[in-house]
C-alpha atoms as a PDB file:
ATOM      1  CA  UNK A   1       0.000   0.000   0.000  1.00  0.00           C
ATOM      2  CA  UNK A   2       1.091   3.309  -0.911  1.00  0.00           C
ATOM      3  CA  UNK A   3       0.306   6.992   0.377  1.00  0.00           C
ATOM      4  CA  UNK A   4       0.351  10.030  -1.644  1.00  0.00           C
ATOM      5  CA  UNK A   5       2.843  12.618   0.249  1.00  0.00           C
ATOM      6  CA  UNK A   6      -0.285  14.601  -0.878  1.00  0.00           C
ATOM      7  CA  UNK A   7      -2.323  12.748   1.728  1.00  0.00           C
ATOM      8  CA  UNK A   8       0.440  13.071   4.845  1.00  0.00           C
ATOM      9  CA  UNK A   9       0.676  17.212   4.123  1.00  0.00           C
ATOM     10  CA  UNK A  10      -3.571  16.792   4.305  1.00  0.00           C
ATOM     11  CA  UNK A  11      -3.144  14.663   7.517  1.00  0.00           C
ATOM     12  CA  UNK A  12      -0.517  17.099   8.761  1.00  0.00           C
ATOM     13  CA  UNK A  13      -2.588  20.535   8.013  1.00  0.00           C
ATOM     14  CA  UNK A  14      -5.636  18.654   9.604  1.00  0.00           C
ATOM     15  CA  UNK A  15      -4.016  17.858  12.536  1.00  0.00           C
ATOM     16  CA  UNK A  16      -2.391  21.213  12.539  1.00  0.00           C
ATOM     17  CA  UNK A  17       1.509  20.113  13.197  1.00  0.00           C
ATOM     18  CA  UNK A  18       4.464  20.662  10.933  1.00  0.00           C
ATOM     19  CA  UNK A  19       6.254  18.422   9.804  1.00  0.00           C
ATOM     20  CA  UNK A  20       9.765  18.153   8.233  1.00  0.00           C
ATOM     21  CA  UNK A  21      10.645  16.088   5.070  1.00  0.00           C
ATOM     22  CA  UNK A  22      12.415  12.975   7.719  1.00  0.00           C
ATOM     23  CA  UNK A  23       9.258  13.188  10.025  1.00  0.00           C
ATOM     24  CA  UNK A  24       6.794  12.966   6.947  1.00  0.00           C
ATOM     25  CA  UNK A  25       8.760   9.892   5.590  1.00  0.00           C
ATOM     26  CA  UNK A  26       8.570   8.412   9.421  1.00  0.00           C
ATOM     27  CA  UNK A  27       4.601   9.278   9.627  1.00  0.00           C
ATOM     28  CA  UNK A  28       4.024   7.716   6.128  1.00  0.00           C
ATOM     29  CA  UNK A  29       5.838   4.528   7.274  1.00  0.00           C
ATOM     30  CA  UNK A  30       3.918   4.245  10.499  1.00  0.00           C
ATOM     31  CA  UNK A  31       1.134   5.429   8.629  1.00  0.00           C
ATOM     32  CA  UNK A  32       1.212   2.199   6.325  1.00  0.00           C
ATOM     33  CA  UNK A  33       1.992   0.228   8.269  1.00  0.00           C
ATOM     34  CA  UNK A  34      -1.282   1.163  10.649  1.00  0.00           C
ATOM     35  CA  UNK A  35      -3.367   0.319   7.166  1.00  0.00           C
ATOM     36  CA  UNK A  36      -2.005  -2.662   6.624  1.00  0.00           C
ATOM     37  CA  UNK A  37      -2.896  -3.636   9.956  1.00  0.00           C
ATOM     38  CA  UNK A  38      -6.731  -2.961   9.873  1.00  0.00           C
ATOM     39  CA  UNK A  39      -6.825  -5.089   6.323  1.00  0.00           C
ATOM     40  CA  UNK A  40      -5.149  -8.113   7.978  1.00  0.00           C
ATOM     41  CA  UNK A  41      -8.536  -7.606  10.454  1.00  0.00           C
ATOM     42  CA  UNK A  42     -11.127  -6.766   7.251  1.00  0.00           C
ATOM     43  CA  UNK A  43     -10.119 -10.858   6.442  1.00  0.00           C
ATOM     44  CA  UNK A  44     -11.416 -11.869  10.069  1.00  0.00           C
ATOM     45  CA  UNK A  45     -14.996 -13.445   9.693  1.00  0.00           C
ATOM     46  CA  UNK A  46     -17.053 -11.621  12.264  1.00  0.00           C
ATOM     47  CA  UNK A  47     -20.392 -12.650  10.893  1.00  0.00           C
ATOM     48  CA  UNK A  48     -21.385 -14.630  13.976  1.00  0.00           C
ATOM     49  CA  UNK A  49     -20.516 -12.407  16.354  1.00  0.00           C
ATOM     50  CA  UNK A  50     -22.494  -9.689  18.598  1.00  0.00           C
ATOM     51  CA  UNK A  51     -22.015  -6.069  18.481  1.00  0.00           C
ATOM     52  CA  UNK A  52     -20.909  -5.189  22.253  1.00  0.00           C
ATOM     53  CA  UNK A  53     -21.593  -1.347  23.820  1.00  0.00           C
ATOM     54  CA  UNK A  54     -19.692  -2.067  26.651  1.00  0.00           C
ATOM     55  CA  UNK A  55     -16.437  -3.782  27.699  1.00  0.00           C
ATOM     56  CA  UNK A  56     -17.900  -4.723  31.362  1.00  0.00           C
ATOM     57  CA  UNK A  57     -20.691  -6.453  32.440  1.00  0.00           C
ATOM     58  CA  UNK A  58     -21.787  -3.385  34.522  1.00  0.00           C
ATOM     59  CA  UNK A  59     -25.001  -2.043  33.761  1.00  0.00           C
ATOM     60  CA  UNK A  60     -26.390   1.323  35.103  1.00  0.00           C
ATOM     61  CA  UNK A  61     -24.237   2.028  38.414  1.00  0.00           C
ATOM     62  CA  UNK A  62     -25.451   5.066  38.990  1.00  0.00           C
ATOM     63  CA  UNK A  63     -26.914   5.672  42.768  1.00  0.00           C
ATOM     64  CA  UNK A  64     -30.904   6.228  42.827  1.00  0.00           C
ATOM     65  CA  UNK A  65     -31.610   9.674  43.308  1.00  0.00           C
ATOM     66  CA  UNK A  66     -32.852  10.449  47.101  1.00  0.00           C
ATOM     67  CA  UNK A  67     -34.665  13.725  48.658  1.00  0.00           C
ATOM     68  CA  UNK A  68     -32.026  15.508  50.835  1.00  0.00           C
ATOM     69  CA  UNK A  69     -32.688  18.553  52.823  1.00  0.00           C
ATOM     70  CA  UNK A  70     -31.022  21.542  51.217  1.00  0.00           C
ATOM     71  CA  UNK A  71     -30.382  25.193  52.009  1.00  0.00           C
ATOM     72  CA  UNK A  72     -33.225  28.104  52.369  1.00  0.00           C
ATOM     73  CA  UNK A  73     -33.737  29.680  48.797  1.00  0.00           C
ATOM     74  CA  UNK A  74     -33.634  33.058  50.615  1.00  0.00           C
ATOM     75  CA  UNK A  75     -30.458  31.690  52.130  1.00  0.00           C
ATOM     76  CA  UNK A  76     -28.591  31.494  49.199  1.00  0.00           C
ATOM     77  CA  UNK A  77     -30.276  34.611  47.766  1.00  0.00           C
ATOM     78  CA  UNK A  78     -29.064  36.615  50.378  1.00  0.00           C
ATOM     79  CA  UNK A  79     -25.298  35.848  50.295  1.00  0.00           C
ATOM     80  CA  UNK A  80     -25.757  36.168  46.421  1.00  0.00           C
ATOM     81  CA  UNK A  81     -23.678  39.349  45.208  1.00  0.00           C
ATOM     82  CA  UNK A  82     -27.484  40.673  42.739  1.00  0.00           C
ATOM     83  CA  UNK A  83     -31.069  38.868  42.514  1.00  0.00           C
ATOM     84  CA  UNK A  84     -34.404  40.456  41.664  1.00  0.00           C
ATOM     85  CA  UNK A  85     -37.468  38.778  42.749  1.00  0.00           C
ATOM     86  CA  UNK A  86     -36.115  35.438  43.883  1.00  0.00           C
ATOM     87  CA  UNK A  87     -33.794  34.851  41.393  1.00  0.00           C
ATOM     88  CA  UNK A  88     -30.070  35.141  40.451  1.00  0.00           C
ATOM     89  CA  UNK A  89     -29.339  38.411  38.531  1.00  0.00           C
ATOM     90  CA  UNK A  90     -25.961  37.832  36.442  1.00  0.00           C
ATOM     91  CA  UNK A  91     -24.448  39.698  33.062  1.00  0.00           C
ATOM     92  CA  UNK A  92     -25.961  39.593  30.226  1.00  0.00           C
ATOM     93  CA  UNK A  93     -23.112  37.111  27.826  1.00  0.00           C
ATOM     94  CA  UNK A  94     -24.993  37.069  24.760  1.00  0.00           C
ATOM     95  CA  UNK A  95     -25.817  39.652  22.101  1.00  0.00           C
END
């Protein structure tokens, strides 16, 4: 398998490094040699087997959500640098 030097300065100005003439030579080796790799696993016969979405046999492991007791709304409001009418009052960040 071949690769353009085309393709490495596309990979390169996508990935937005620099490369020198001896680094693009190294990256086009390792680059091939990468390709070659994922062919020898296109000639694998994978027509038996599942699809997984996860590696571990965990499912779900969040906690269940519980009532806690919180602060006071006027609490917080208070110690609050601005608020109008029971809520927050902060900068306006979009025009």
């Amino acid at each position: 398998m071949d690769i353009d030097p085309r393709e490495i300065d596309n990979i390169a100005k996508l990935s937005r490094i620099k490369l020198d003439d001896a680094e693009k030579v190294k990256f086009k080796n390792q680059l091939v040699h990468i390709l070659e790799y994922v062919e020898k696993l296109n000639e694998l016969n994978i027509n038996n087997v599942k699809p997984i979405f996860y590696t571990s046999p965990l499912k779900n492991v969040f906690r269940e959500d519980t009532l806690k007791p919180s602060f006071h709304r006027s609490n917080i409001l208070n110690i609050s640098p601005s608020h109008v009418n029971g809520f927050f009052k902060v900068p306006k960040i979009i025009e």
